[in-house]
PDB file of N, CA and C in Angstrom:
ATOM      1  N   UNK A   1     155.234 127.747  86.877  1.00  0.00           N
ATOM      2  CA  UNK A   1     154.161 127.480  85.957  1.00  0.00           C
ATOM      3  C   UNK A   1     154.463 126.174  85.212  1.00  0.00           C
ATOM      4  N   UNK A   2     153.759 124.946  85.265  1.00  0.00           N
ATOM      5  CA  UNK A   2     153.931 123.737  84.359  1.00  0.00           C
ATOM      6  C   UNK A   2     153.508 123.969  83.223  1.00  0.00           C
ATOM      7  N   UNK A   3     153.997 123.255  82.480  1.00  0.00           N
ATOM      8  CA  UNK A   3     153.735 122.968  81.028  1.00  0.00           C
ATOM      9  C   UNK A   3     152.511 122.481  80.525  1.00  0.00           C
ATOM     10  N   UNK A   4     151.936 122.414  79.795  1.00  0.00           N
ATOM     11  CA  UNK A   4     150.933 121.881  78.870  1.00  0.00           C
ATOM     12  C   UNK A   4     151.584 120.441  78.161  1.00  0.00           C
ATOM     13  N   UNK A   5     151.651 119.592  78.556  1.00  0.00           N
ATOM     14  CA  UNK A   5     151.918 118.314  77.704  1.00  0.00           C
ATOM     15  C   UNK A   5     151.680 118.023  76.501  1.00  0.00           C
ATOM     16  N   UNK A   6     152.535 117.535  75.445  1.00  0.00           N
ATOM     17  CA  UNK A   6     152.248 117.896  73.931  1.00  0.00           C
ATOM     18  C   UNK A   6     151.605 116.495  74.077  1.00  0.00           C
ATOM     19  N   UNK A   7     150.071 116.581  72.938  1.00  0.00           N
ATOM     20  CA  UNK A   7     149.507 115.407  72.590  1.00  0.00           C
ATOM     21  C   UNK A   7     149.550 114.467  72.298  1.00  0.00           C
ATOM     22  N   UNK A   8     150.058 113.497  72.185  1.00  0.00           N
ATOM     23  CA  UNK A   8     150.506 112.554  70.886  1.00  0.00           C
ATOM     24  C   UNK A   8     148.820 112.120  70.131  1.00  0.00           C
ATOM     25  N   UNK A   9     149.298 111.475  69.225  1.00  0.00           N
ATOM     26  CA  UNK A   9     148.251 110.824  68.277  1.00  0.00           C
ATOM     27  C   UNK A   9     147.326 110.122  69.365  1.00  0.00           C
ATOM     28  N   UNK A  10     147.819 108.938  70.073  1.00  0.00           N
ATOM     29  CA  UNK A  10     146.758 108.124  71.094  1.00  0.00           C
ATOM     30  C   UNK A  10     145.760 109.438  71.283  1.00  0.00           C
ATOM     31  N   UNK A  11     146.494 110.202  72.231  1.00  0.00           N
ATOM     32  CA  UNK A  11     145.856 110.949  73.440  1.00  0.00           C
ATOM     33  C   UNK A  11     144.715 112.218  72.150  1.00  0.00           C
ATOM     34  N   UNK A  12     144.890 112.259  71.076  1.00  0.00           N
ATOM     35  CA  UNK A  12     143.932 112.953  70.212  1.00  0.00           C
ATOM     36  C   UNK A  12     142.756 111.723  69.730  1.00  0.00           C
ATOM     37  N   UNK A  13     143.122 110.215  69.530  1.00  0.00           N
ATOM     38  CA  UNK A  13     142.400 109.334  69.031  1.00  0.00           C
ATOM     39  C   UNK A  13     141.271 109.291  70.521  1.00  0.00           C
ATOM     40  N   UNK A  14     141.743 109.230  71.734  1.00  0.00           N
ATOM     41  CA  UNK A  14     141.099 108.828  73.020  1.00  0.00           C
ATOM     42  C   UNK A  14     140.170 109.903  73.308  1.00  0.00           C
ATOM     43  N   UNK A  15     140.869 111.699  73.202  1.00  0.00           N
ATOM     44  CA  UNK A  15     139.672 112.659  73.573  1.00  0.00           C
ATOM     45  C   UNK A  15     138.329 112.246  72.040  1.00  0.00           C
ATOM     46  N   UNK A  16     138.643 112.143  70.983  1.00  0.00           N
ATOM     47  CA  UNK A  16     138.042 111.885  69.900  1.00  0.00           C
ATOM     48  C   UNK A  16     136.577 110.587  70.407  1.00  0.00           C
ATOM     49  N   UNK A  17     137.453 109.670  70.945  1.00  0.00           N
ATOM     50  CA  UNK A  17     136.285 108.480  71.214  1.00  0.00           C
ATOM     51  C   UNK A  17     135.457 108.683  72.687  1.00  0.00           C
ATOM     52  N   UNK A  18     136.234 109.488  73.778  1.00  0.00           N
ATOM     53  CA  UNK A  18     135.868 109.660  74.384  1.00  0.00           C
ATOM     54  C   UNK A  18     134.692 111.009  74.463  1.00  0.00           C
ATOM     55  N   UNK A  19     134.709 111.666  73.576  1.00  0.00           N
ATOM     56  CA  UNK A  19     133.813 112.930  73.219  1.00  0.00           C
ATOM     57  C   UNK A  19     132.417 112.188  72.715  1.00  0.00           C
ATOM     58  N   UNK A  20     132.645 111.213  71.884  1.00  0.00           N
ATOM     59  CA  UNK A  20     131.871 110.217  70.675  1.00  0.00           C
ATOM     60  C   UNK A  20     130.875 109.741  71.828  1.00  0.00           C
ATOM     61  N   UNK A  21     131.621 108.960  72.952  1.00  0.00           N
ATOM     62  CA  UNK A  21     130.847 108.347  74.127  1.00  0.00           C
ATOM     63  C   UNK A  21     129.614 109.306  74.502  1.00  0.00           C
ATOM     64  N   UNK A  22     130.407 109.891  74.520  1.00  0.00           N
ATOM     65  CA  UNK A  22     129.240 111.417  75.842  1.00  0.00           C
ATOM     66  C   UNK A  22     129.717 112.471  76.418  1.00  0.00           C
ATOM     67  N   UNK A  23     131.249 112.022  76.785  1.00  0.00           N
ATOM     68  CA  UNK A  23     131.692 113.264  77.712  1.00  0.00           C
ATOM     69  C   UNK A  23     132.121 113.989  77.503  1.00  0.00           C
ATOM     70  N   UNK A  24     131.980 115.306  78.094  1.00  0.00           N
ATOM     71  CA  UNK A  24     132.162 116.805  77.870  1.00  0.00           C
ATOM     72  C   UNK A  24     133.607 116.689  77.814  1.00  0.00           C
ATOM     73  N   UNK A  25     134.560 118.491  77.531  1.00  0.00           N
ATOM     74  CA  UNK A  25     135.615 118.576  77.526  1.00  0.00           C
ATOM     75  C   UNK A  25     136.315 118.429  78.861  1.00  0.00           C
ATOM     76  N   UNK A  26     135.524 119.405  79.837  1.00  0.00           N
ATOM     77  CA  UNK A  26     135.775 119.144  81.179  1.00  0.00           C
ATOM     78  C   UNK A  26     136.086 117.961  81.658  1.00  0.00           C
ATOM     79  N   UNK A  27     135.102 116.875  81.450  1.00  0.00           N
ATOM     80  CA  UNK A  27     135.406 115.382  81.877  1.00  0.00           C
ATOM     81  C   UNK A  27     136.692 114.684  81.280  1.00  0.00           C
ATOM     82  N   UNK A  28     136.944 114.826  80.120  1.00  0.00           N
ATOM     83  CA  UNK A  28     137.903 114.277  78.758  1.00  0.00           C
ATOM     84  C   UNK A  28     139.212 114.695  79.959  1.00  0.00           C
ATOM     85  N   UNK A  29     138.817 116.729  80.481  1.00  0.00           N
ATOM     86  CA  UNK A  29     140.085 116.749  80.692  1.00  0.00           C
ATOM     87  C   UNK A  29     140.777 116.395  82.194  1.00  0.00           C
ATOM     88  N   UNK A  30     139.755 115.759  82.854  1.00  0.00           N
ATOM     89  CA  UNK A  30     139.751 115.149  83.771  1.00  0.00           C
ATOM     90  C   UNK A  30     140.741 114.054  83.734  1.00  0.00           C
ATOM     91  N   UNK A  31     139.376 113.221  83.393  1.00  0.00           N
ATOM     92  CA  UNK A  31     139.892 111.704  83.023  1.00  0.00           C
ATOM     93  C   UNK A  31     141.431 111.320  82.329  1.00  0.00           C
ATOM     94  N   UNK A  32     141.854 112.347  81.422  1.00  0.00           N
ATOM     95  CA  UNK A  32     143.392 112.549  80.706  1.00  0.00           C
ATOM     96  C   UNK A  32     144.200 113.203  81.566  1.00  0.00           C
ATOM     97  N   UNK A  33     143.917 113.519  82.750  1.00  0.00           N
ATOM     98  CA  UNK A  33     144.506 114.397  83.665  1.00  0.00           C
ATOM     99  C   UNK A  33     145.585 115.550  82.953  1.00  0.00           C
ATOM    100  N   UNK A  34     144.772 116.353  81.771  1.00  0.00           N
ATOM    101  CA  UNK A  34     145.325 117.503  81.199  1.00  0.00           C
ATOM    102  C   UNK A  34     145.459 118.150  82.423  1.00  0.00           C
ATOM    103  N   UNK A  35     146.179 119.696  81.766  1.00  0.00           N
ATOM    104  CA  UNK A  35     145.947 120.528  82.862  1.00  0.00           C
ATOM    105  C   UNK A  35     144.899 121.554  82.543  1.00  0.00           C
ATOM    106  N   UNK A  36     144.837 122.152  81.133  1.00  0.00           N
ATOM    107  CA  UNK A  36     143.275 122.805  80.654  1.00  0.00           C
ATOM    108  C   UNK A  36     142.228 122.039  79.564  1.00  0.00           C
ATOM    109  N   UNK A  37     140.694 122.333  79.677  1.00  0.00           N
ATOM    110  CA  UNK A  37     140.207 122.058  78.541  1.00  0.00           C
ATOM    111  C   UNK A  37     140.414 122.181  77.310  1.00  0.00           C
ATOM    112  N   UNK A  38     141.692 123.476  77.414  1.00  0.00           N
ATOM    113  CA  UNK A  38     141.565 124.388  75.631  1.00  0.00           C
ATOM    114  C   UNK A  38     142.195 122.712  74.708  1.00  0.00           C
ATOM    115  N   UNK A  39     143.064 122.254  75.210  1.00  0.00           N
ATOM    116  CA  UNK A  39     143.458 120.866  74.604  1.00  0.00           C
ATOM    117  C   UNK A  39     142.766 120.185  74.072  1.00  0.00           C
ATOM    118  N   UNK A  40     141.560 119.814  74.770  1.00  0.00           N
ATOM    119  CA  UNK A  40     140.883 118.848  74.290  1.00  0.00           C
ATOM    120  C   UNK A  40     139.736 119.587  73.241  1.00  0.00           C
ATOM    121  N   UNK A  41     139.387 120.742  73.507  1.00  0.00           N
ATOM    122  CA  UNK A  41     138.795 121.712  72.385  1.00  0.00           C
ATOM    123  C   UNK A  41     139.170 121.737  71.241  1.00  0.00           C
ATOM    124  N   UNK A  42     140.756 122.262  71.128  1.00  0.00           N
ATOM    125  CA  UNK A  42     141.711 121.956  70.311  1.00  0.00           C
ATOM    126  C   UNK A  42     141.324 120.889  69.082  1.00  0.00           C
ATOM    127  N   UNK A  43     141.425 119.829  69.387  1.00  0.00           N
ATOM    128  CA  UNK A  43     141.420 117.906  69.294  1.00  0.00           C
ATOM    129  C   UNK A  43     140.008 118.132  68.618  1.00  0.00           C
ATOM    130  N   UNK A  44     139.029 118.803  69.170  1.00  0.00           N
ATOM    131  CA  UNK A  44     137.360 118.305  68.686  1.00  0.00           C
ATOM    132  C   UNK A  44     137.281 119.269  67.467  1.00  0.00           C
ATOM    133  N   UNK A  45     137.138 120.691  67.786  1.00  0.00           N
ATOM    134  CA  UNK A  45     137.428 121.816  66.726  1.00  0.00           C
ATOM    135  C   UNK A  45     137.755 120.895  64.931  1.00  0.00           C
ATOM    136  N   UNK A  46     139.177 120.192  65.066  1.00  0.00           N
ATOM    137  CA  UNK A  46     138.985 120.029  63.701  1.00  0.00           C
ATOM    138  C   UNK A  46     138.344 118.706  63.357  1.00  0.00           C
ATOM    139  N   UNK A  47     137.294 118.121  63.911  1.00  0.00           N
ATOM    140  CA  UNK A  47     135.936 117.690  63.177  1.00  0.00           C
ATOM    141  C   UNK A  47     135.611 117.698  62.732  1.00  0.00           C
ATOM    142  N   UNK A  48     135.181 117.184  61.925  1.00  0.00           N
ATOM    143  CA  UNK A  48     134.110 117.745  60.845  1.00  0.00           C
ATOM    144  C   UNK A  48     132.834 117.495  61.094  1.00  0.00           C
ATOM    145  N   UNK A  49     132.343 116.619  61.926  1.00  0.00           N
ATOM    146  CA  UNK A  49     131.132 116.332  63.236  1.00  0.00           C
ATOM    147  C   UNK A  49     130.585 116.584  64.362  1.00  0.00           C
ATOM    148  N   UNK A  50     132.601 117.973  64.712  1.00  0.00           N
ATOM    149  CA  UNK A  50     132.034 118.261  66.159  1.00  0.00           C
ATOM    150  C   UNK A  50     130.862 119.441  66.192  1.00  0.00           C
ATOM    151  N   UNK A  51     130.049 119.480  67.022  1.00  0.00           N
ATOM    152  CA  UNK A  51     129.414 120.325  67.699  1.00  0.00           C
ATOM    153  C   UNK A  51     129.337 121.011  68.863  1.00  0.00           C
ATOM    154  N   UNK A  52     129.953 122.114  69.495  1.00  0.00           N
ATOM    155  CA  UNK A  52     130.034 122.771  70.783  1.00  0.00           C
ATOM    156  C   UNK A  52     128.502 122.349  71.123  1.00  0.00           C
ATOM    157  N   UNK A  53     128.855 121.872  72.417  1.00  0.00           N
ATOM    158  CA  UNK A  53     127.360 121.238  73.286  1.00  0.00           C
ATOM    159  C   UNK A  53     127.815 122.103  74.662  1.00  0.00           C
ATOM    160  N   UNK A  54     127.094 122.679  75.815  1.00  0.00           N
ATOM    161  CA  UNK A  54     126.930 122.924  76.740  1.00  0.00           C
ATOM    162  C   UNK A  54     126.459 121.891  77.963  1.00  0.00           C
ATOM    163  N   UNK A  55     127.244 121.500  78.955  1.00  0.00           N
ATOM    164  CA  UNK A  55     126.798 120.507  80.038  1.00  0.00           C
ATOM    165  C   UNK A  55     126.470 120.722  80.674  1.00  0.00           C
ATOM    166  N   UNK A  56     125.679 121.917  81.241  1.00  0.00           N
ATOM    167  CA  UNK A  56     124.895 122.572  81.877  1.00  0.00           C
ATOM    168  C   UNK A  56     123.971 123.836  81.814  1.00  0.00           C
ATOM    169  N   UNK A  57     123.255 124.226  82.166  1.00  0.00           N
ATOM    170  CA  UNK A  57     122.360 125.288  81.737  1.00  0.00           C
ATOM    171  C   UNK A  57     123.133 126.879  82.578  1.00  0.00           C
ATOM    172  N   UNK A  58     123.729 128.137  82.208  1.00  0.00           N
ATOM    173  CA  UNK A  58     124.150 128.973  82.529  1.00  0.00           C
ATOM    174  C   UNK A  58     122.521 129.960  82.816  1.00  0.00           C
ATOM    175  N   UNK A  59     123.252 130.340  84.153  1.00  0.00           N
ATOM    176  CA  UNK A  59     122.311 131.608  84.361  1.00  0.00           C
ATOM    177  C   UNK A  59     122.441 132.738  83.615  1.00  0.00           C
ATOM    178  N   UNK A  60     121.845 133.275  82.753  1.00  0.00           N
ATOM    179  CA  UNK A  60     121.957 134.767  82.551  1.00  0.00           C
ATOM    180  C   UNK A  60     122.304 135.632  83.620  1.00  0.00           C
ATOM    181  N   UNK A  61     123.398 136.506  83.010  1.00  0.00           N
ATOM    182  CA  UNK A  61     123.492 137.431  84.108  1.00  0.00           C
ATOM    183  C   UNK A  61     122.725 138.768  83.341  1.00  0.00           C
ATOM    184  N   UNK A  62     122.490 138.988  82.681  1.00  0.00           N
ATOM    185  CA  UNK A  62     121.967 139.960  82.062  1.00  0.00           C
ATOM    186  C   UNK A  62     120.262 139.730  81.680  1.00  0.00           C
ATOM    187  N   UNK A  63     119.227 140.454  81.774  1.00  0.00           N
ATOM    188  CA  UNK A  63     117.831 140.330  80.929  1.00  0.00           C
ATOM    189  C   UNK A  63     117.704 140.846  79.941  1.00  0.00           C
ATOM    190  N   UNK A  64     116.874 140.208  79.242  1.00  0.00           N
ATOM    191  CA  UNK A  64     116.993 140.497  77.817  1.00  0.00           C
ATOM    192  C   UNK A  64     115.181 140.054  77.265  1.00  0.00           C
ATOM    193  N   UNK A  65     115.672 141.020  76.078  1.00  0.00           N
ATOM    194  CA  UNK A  65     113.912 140.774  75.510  1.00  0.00           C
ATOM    195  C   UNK A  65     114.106 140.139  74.218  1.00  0.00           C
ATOM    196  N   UNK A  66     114.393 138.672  74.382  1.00  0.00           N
ATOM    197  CA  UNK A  66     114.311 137.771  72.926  1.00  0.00           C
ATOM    198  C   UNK A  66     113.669 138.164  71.878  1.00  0.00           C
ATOM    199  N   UNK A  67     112.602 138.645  71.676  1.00  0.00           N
ATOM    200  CA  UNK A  67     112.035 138.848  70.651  1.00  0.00           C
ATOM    201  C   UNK A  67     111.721 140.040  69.973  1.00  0.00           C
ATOM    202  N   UNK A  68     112.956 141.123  70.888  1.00  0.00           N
ATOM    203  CA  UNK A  68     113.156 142.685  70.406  1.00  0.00           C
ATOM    204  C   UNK A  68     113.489 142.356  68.221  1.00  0.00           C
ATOM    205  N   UNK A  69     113.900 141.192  68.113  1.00  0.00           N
ATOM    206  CA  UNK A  69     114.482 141.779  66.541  1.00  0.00           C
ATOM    207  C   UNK A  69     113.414 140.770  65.960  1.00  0.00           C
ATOM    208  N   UNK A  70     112.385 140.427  66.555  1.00  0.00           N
ATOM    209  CA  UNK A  70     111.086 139.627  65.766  1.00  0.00           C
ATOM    210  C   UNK A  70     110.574 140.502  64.563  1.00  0.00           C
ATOM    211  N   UNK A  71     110.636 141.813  64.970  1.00  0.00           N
ATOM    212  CA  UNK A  71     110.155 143.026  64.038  1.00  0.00           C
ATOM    213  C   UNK A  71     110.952 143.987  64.109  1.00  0.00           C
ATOM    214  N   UNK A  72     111.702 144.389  62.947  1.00  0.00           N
ATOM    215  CA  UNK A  72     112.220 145.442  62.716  1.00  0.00           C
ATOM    216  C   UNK A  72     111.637 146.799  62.622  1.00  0.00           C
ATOM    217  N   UNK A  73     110.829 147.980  63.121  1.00  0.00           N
ATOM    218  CA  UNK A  73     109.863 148.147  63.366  1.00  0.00           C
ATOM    219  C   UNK A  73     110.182 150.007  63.784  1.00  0.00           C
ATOM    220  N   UNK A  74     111.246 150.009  64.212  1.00  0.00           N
ATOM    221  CA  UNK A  74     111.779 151.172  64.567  1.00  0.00           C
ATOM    222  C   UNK A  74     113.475 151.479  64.437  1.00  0.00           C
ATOM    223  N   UNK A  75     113.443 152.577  63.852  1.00  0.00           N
ATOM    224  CA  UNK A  75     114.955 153.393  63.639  1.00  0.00           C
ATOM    225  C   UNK A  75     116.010 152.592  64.312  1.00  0.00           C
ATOM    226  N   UNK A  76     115.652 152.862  65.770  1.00  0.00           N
ATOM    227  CA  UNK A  76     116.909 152.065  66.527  1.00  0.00           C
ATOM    228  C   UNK A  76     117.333 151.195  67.014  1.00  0.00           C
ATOM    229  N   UNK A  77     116.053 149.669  66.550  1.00  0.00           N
ATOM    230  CA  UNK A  77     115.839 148.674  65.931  1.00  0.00           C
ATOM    231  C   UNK A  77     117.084 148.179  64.638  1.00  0.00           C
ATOM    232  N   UNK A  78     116.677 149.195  63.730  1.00  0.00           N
ATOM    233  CA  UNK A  78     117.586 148.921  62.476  1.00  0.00           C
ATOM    234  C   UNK A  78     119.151 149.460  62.674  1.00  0.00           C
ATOM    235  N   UNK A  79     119.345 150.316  63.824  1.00  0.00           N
ATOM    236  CA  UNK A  79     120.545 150.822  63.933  1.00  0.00           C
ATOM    237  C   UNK A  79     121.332 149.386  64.646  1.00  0.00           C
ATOM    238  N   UNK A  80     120.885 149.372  65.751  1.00  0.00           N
ATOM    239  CA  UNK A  80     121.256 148.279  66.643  1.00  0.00           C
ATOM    240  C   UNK A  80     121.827 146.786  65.720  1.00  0.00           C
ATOM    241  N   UNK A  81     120.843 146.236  65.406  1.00  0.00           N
ATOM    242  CA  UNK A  81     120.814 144.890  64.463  1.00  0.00           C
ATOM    243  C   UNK A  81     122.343 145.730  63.429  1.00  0.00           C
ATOM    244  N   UNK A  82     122.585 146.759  62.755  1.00  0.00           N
ATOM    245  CA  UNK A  82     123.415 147.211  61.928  1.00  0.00           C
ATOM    246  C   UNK A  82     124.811 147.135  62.607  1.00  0.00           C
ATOM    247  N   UNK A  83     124.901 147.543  63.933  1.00  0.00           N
ATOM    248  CA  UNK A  83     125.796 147.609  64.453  1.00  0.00           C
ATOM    249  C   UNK A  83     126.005 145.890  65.138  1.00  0.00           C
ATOM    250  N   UNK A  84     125.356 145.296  65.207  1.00  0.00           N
ATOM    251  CA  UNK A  84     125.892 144.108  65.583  1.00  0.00           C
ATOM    252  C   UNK A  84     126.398 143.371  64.288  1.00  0.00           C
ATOM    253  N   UNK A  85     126.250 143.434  63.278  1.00  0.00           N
ATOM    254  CA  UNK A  85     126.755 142.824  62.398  1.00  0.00           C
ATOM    255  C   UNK A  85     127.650 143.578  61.617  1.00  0.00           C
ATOM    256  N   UNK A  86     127.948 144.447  61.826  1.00  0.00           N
ATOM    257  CA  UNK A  86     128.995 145.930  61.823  1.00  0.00           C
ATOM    258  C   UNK A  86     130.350 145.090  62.813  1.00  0.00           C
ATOM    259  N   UNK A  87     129.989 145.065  63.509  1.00  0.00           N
ATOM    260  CA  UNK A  87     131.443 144.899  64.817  1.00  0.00           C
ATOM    261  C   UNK A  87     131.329 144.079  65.578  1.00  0.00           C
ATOM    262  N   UNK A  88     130.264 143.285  65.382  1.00  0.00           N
ATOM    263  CA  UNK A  88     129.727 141.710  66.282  1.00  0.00           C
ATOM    264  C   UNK A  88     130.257 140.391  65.587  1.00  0.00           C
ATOM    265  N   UNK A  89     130.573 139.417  66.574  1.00  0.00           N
ATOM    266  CA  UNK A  89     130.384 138.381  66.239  1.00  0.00           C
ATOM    267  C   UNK A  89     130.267 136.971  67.347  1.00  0.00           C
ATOM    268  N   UNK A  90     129.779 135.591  66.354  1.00  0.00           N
ATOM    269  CA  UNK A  90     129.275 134.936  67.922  1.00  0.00           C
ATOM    270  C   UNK A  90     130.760 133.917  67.747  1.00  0.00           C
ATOM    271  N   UNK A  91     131.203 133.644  68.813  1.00  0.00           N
ATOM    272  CA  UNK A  91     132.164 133.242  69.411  1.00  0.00           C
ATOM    273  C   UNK A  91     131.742 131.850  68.993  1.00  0.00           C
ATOM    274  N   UNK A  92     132.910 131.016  67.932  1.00  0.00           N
ATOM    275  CA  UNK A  92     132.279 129.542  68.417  1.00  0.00           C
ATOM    276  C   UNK A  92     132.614 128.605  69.318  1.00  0.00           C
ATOM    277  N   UNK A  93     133.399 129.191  70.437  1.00  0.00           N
ATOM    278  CA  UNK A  93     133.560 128.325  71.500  1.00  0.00           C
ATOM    279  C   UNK A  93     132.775 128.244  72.821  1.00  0.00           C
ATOM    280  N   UNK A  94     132.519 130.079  72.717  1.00  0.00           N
ATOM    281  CA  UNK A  94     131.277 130.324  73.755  1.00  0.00           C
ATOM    282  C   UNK A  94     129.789 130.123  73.205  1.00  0.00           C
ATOM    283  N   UNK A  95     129.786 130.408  72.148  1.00  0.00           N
ATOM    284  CA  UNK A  95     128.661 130.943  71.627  1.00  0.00           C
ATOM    285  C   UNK A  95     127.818 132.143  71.890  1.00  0.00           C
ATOM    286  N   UNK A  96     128.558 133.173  72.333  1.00  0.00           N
ATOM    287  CA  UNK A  96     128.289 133.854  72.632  1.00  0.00           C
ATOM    288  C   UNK A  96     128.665 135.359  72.040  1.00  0.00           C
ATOM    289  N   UNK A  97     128.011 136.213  71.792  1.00  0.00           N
ATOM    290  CA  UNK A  97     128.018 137.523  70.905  1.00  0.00           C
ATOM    291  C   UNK A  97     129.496 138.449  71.251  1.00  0.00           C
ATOM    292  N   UNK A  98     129.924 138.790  70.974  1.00  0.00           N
ATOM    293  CA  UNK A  98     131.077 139.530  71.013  1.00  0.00           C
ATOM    294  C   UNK A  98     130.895 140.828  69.844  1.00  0.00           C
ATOM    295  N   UNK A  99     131.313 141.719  70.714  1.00  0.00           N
ATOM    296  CA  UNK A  99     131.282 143.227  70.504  1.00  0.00           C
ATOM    297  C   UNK A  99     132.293 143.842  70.148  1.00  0.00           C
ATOM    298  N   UNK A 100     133.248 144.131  69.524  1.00  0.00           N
ATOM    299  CA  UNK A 100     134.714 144.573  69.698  1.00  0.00           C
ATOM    300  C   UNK A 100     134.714 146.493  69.138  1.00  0.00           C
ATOM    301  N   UNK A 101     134.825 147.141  69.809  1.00  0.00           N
ATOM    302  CA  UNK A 101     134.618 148.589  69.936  1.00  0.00           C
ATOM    303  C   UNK A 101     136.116 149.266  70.454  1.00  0.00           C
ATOM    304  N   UNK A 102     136.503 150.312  70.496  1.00  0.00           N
ATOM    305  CA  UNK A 102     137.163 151.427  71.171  1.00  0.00           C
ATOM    306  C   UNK A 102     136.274 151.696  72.603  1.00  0.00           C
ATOM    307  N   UNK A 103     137.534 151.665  73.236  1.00  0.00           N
ATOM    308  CA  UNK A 103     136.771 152.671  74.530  1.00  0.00           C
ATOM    309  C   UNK A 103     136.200 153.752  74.640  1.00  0.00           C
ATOM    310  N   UNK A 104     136.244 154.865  73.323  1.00  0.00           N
ATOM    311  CA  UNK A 104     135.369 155.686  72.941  1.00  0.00           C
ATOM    312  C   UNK A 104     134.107 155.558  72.204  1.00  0.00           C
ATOM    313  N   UNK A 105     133.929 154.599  72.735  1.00  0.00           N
ATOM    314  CA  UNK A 105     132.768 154.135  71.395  1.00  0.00           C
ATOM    315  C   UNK A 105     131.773 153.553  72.908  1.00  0.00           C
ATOM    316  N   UNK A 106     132.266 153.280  74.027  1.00  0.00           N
ATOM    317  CA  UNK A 106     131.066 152.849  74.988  1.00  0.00           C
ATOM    318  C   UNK A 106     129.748 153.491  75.162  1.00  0.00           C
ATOM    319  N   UNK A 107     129.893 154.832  74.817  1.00  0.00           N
ATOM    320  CA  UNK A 107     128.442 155.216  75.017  1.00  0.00           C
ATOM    321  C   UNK A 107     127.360 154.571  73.757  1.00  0.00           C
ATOM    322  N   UNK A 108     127.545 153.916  73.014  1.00  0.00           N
ATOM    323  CA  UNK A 108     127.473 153.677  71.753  1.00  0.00           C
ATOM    324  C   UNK A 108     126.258 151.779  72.573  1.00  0.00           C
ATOM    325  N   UNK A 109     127.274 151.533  73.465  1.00  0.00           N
ATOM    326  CA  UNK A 109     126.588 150.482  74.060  1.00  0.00           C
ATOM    327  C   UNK A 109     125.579 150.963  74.905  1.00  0.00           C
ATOM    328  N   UNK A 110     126.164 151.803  75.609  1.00  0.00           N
ATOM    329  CA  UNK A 110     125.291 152.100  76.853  1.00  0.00           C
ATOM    330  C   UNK A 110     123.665 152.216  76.333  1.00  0.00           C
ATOM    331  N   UNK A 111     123.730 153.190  74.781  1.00  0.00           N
ATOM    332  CA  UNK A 111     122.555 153.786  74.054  1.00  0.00           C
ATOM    333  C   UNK A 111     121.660 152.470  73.938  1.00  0.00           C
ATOM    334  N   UNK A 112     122.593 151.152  73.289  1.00  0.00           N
ATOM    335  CA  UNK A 112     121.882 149.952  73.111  1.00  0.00           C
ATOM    336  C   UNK A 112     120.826 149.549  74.136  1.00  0.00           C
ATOM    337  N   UNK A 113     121.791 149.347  75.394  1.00  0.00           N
ATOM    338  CA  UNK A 113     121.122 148.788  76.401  1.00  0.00           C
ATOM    339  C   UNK A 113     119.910 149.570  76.931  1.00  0.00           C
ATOM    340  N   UNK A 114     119.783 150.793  76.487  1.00  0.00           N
ATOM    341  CA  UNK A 114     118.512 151.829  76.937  1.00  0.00           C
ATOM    342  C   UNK A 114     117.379 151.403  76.196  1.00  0.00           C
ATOM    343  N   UNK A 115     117.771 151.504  74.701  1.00  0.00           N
ATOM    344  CA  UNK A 115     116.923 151.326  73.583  1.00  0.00           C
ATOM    345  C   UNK A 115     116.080 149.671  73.608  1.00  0.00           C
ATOM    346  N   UNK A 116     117.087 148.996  74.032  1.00  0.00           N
ATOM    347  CA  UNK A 116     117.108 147.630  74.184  1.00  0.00           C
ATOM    348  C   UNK A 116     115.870 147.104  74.861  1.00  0.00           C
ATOM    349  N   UNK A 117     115.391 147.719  76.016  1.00  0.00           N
ATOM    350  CA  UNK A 117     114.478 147.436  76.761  1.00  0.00           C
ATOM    351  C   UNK A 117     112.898 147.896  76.282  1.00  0.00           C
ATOM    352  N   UNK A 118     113.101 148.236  75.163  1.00  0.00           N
ATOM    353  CA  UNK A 118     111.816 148.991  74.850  1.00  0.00           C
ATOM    354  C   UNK A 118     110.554 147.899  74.296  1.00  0.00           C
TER     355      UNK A 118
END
């Protein structure tokens, strides 16, 4: 297993200008011939300008009804929305929702995803 190469100052000033330009982390970690993105994430994170941008459009793997919490409107409506901000949170690297539960607690999702479709 190789190492992760420690940064120096240049190589934080270069992902910095090179982010500024246009290019994604992926590219940064290209072009620096890192061996992962988390480095150059790392480097942008303490910004005070950065913004997580996406360089491509992801397929959903899941369907979903965007505008289920437009109206709060029903019981399990208000349960749901409770429990996501109960034990949810959005990831700021993915941006994406995170759930953190017990393995006894799955039926608890499963109920969501039923209710969910309504």
């Amino acid at each position: 297993m190789t190492k992760m190469r420690i940064l120096t100052e240049q190589d934080k000033d270069n992902i910095i200008r090179l982010y500024r330009e246009g290019m994604d982390c992926v590219q940064i970690k290209n072009k620096m011939n890192l061996k992962g993105h988390q480095q150059v994430l790392n480097v942008l994170h303490k910004l005070p300008d950065w913004i997580p941008r996406r360089t491509k459009t992801y397929a959903r793997k899941y369907t979903l009804n965007e505008s289920f919490f437009k109206e709060i409107n029903t019981e399990e409506k208000a349960y749901i929305l409770g429990f996501v901000c109960a034990d949810g949170h959005i990831d700021i690297i993915t941006g994406r929702l995170k759930i953190l539960l017990a393995q006894k607690d799955i039926d608890i999702l499963e109920k969501i995803i039923v209710n969910s479709k309504i």
